[in-house]
C-alpha atoms as a PDB file:
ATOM      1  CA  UNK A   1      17.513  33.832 -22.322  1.00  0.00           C
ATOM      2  CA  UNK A   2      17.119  31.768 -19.361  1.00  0.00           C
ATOM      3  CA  UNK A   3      19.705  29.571 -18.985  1.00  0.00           C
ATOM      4  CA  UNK A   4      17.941  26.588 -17.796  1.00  0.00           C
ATOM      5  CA  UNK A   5      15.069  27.183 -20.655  1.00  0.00           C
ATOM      6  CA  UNK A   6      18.283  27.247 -23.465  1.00  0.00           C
ATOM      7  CA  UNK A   7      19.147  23.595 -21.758  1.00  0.00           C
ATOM      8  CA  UNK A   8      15.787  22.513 -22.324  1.00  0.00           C
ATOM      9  CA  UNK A   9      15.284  24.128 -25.797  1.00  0.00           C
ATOM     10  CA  UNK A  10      18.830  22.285 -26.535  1.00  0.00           C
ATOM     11  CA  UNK A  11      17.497  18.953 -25.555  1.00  0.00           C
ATOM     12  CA  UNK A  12      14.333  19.711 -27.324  1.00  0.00           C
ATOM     13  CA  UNK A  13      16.460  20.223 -30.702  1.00  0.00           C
ATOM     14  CA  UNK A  14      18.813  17.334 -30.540  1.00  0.00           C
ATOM     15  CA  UNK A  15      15.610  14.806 -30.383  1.00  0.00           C
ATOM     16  CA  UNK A  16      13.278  16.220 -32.915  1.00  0.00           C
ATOM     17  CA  UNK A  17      16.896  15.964 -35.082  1.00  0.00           C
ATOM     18  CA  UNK A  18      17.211  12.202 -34.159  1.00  0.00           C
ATOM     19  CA  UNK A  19      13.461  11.697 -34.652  1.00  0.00           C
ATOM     20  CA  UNK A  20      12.984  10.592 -30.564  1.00  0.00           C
ATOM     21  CA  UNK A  21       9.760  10.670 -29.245  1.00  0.00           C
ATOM     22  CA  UNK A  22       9.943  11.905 -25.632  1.00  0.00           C
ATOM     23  CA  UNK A  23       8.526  13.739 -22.603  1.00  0.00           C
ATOM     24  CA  UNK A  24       9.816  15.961 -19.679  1.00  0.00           C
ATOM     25  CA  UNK A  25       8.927  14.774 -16.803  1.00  0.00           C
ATOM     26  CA  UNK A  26       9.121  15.859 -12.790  1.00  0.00           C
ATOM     27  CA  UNK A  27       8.956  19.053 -11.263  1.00  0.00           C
ATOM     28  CA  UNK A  28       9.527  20.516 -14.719  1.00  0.00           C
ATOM     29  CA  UNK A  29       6.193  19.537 -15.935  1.00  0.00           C
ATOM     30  CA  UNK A  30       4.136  20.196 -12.670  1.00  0.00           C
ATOM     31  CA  UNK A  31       3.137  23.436 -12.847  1.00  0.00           C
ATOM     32  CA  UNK A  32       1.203  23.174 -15.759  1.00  0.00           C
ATOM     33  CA  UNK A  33      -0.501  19.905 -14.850  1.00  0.00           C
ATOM     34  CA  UNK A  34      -0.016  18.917 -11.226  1.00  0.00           C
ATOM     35  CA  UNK A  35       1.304  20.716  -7.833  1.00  0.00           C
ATOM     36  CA  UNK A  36       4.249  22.906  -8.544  1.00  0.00           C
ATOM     37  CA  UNK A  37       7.513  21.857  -6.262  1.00  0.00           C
ATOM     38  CA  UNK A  38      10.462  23.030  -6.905  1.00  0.00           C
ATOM     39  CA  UNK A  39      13.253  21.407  -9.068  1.00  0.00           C
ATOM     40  CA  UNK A  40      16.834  22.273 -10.214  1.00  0.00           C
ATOM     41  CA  UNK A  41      16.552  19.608 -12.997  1.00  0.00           C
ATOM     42  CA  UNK A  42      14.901  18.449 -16.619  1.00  0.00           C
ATOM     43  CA  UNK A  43      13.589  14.983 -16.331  1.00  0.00           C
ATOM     44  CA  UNK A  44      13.338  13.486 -19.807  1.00  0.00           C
ATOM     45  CA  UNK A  45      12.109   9.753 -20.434  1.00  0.00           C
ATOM     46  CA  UNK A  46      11.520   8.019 -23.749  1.00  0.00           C
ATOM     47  CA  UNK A  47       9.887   5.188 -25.208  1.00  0.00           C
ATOM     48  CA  UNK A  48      12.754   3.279 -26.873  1.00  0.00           C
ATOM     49  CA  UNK A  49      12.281   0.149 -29.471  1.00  0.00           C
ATOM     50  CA  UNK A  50      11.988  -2.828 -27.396  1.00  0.00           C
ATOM     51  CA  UNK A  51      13.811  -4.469 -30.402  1.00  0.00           C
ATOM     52  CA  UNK A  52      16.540  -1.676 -29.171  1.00  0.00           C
ATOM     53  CA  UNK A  53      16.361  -1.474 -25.732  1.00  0.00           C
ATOM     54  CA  UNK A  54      17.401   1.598 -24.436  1.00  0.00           C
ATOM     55  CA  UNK A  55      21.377   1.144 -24.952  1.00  0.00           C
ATOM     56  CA  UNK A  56      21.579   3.040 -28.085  1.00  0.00           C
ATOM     57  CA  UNK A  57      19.523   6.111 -27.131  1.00  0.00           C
ATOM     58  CA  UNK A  58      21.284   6.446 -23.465  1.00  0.00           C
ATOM     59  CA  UNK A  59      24.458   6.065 -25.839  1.00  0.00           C
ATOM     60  CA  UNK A  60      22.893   9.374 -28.124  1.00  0.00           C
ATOM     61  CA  UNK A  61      22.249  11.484 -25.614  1.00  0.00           C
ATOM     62  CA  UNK A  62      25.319  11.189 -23.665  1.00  0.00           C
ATOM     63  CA  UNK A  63      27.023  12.032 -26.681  1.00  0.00           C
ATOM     64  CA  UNK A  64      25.785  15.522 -26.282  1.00  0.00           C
ATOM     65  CA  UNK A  65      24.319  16.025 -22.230  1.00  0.00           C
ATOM     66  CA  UNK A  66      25.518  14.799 -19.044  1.00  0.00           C
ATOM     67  CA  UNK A  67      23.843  12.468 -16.691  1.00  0.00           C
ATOM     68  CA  UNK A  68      23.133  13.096 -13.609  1.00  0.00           C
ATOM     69  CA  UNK A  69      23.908   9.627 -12.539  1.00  0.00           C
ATOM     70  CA  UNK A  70      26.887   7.951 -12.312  1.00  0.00           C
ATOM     71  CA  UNK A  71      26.411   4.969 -14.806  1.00  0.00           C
ATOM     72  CA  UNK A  72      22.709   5.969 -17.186  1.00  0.00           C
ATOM     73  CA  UNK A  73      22.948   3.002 -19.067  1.00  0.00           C
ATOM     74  CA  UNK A  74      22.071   1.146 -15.745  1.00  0.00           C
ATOM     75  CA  UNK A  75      20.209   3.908 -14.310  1.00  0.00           C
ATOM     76  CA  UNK A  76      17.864   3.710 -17.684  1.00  0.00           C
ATOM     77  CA  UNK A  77      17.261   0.344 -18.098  1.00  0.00           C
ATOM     78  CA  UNK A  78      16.236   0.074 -14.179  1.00  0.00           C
ATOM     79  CA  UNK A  79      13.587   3.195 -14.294  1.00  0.00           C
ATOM     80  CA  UNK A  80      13.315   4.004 -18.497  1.00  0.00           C
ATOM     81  CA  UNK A  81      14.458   7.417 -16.817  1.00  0.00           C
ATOM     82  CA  UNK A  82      17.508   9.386 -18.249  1.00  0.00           C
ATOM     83  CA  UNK A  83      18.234  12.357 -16.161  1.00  0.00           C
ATOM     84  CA  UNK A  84      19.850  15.211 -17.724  1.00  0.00           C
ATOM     85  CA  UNK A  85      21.342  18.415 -15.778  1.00  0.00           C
ATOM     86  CA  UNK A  86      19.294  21.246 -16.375  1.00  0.00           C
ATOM     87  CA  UNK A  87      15.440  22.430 -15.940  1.00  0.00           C
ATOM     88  CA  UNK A  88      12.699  24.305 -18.083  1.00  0.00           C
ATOM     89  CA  UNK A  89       8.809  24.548 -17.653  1.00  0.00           C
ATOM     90  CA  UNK A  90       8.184  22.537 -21.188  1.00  0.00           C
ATOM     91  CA  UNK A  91       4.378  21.511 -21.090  1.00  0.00           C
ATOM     92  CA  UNK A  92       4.179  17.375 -21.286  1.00  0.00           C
ATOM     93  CA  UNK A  93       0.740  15.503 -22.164  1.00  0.00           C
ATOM     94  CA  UNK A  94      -0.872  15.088 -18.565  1.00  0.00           C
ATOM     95  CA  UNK A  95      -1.915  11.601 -19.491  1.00  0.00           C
ATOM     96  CA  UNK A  96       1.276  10.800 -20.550  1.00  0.00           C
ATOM     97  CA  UNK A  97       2.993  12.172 -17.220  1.00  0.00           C
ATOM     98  CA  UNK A  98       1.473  10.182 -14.937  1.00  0.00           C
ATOM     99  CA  UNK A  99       1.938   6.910 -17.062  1.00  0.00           C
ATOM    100  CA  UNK A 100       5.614   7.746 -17.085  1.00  0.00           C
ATOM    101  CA  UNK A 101       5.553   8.954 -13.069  1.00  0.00           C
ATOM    102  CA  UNK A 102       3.757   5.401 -12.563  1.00  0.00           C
ATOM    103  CA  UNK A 103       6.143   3.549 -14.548  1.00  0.00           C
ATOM    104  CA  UNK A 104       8.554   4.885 -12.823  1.00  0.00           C
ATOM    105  CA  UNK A 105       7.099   4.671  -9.146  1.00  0.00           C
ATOM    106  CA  UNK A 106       9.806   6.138  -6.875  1.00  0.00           C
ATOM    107  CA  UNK A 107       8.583   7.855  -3.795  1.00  0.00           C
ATOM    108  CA  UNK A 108       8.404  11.461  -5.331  1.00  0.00           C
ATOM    109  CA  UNK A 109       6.848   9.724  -8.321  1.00  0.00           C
ATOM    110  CA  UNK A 110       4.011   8.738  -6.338  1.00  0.00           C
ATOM    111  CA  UNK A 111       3.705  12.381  -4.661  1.00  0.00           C
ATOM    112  CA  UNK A 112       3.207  14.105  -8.048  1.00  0.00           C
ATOM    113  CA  UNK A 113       1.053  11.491  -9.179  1.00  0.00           C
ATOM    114  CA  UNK A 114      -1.447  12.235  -6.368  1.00  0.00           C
ATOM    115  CA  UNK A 115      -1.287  16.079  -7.176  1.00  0.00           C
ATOM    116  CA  UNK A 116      -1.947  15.489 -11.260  1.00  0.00           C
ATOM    117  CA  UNK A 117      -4.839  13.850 -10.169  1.00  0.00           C
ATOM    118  CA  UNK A 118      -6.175  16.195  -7.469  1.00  0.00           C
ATOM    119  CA  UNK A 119      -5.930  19.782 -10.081  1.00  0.00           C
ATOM    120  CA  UNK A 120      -6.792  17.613 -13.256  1.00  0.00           C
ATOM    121  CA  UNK A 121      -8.987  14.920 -12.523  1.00  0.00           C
ATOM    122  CA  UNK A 122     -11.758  16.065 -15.096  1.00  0.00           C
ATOM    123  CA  UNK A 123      -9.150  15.975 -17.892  1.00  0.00           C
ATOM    124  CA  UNK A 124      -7.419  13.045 -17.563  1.00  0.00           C
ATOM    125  CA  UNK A 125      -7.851  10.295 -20.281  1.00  0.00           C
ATOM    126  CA  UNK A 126      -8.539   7.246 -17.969  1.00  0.00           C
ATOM    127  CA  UNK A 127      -8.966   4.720 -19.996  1.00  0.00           C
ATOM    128  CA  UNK A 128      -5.828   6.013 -22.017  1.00  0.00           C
ATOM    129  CA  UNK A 129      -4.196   5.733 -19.069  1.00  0.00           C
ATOM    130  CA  UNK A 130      -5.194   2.433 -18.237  1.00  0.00           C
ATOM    131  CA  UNK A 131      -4.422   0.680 -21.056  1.00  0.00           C
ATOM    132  CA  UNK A 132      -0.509   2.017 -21.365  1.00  0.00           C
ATOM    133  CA  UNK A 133      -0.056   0.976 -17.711  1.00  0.00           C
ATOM    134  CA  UNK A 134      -0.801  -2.306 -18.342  1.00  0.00           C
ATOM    135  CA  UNK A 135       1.023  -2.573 -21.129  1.00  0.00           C
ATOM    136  CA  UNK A 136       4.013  -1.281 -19.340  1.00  0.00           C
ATOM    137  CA  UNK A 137       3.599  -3.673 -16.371  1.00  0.00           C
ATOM    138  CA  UNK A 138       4.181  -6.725 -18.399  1.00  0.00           C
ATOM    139  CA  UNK A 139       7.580  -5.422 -19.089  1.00  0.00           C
ATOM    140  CA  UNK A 140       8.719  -4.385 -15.085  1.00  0.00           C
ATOM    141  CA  UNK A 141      10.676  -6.529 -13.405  1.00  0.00           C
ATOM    142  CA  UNK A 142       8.115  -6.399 -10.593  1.00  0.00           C
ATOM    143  CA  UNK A 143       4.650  -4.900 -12.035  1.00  0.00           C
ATOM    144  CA  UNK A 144       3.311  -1.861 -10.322  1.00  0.00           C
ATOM    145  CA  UNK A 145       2.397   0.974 -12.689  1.00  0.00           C
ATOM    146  CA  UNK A 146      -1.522   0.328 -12.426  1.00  0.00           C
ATOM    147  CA  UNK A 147      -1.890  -0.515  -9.029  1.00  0.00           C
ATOM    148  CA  UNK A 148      -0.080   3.029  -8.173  1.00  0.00           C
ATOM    149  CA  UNK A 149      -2.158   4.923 -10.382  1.00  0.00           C
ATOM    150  CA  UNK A 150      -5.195   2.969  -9.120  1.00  0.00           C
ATOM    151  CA  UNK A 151      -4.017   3.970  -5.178  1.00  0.00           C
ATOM    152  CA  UNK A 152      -3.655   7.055  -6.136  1.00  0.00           C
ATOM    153  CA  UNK A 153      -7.113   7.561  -8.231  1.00  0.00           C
ATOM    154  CA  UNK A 154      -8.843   5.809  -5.379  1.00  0.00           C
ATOM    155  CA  UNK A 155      -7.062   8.184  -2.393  1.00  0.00           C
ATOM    156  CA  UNK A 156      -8.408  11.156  -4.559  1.00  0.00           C
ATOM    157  CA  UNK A 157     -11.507  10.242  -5.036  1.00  0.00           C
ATOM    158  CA  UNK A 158     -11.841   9.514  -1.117  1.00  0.00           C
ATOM    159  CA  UNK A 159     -10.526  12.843  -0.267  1.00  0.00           C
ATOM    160  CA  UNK A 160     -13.064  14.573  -3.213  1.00  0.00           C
ATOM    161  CA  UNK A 161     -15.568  12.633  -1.063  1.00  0.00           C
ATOM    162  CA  UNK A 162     -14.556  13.727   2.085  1.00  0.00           C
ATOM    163  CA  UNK A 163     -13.667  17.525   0.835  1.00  0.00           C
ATOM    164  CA  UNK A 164     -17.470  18.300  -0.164  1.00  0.00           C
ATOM    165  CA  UNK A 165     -19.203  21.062   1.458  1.00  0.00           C
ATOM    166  CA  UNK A 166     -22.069  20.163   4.073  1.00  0.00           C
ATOM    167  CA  UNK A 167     -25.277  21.819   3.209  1.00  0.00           C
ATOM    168  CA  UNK A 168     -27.261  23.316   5.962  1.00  0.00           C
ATOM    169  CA  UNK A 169     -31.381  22.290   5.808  1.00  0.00           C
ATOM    170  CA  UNK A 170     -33.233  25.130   5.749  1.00  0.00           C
ATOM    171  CA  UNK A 171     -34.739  25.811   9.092  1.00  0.00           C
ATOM    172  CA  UNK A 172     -38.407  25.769   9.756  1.00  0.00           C
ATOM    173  CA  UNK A 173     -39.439  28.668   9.969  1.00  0.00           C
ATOM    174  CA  UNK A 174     -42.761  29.462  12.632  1.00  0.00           C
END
């Protein structure tokens, strides 16, 4: 077996055994739902307890996988990211990804955002979407989760727009 799929079939495992809901994220989860890029990684976010915080599950998973960064605890609580060292092609719910890319919002976030929305645009729960972005923004530091998406839906739409095919009239004929 593929090394980097027995990673993600580990991580997979050591969840569902702790009962945490949670989604791979990134380039991992792209080509199924977005624009493939390549990526050496597994991406995994959660939706701790707000009771909670994210302290104790940062503090369960490093029990068993390294982080990538140099202090998670700080990393998670900043982005609700915890990035693992590994990389599979596990399917995520597309919805779902791009709340958790918005939430997120870095750079590359943003990219794959824009490229969910360009191959799945007919599929995407909107109003889904909608709603858990705004309930996510009242909890960032510095809201930005819908107006990303919303950038992003609008730029998509404008390019749909601007990608249609011009029809020639028929010509009159004499």
């Amino acid at each position: 077996m593929n090394p980097r799929f027995e990673a993600a079939w580990e991580i997979h495992k050591f969840l569902t055994k702790h009962k945490i809901t949670y989604a791979i994220i990134g380039g991992t989860a792209l080509p199924r739902w977005g624009e493939p890029r390549f990526t050496k990684d597994v991406d995994l976010t959660v939706l701790p307890s707000l009771e909670e915080g994210v302290a104790p599950f940062v503090r369960l998973l490093l029990t068993r996988f390294t982080s990538r960064d140099p202090d998670a605890l700080a990393f998670a609580r900043q982005n609700r990211v915890v990035k693992i060292k590994a990389s599979n092609q596990c399917d995520v719910d597309v919805s779902l990804l791009i709340i958790l890319k918005s939430v997120a919002g870095r750079p590359q976030d943003l990219i794959d955002i824009a490229g969910v929305i360009i191959r799945q645009r007919n599929n995407l729960d909107t109003a889904y979407i909608r709603k858990w972005l705004k309930f996510f923004d009242e909890y960032l530091p510095e809201p930005h989760a819908v107006d990303d998406f919303e950038r992003a839906w609008r730029a998509e739409k404008r390019t749909m727009r601007e990608a249609r095919p011009v029809y020639q009239t028929k010509r009159k004929t004499r």
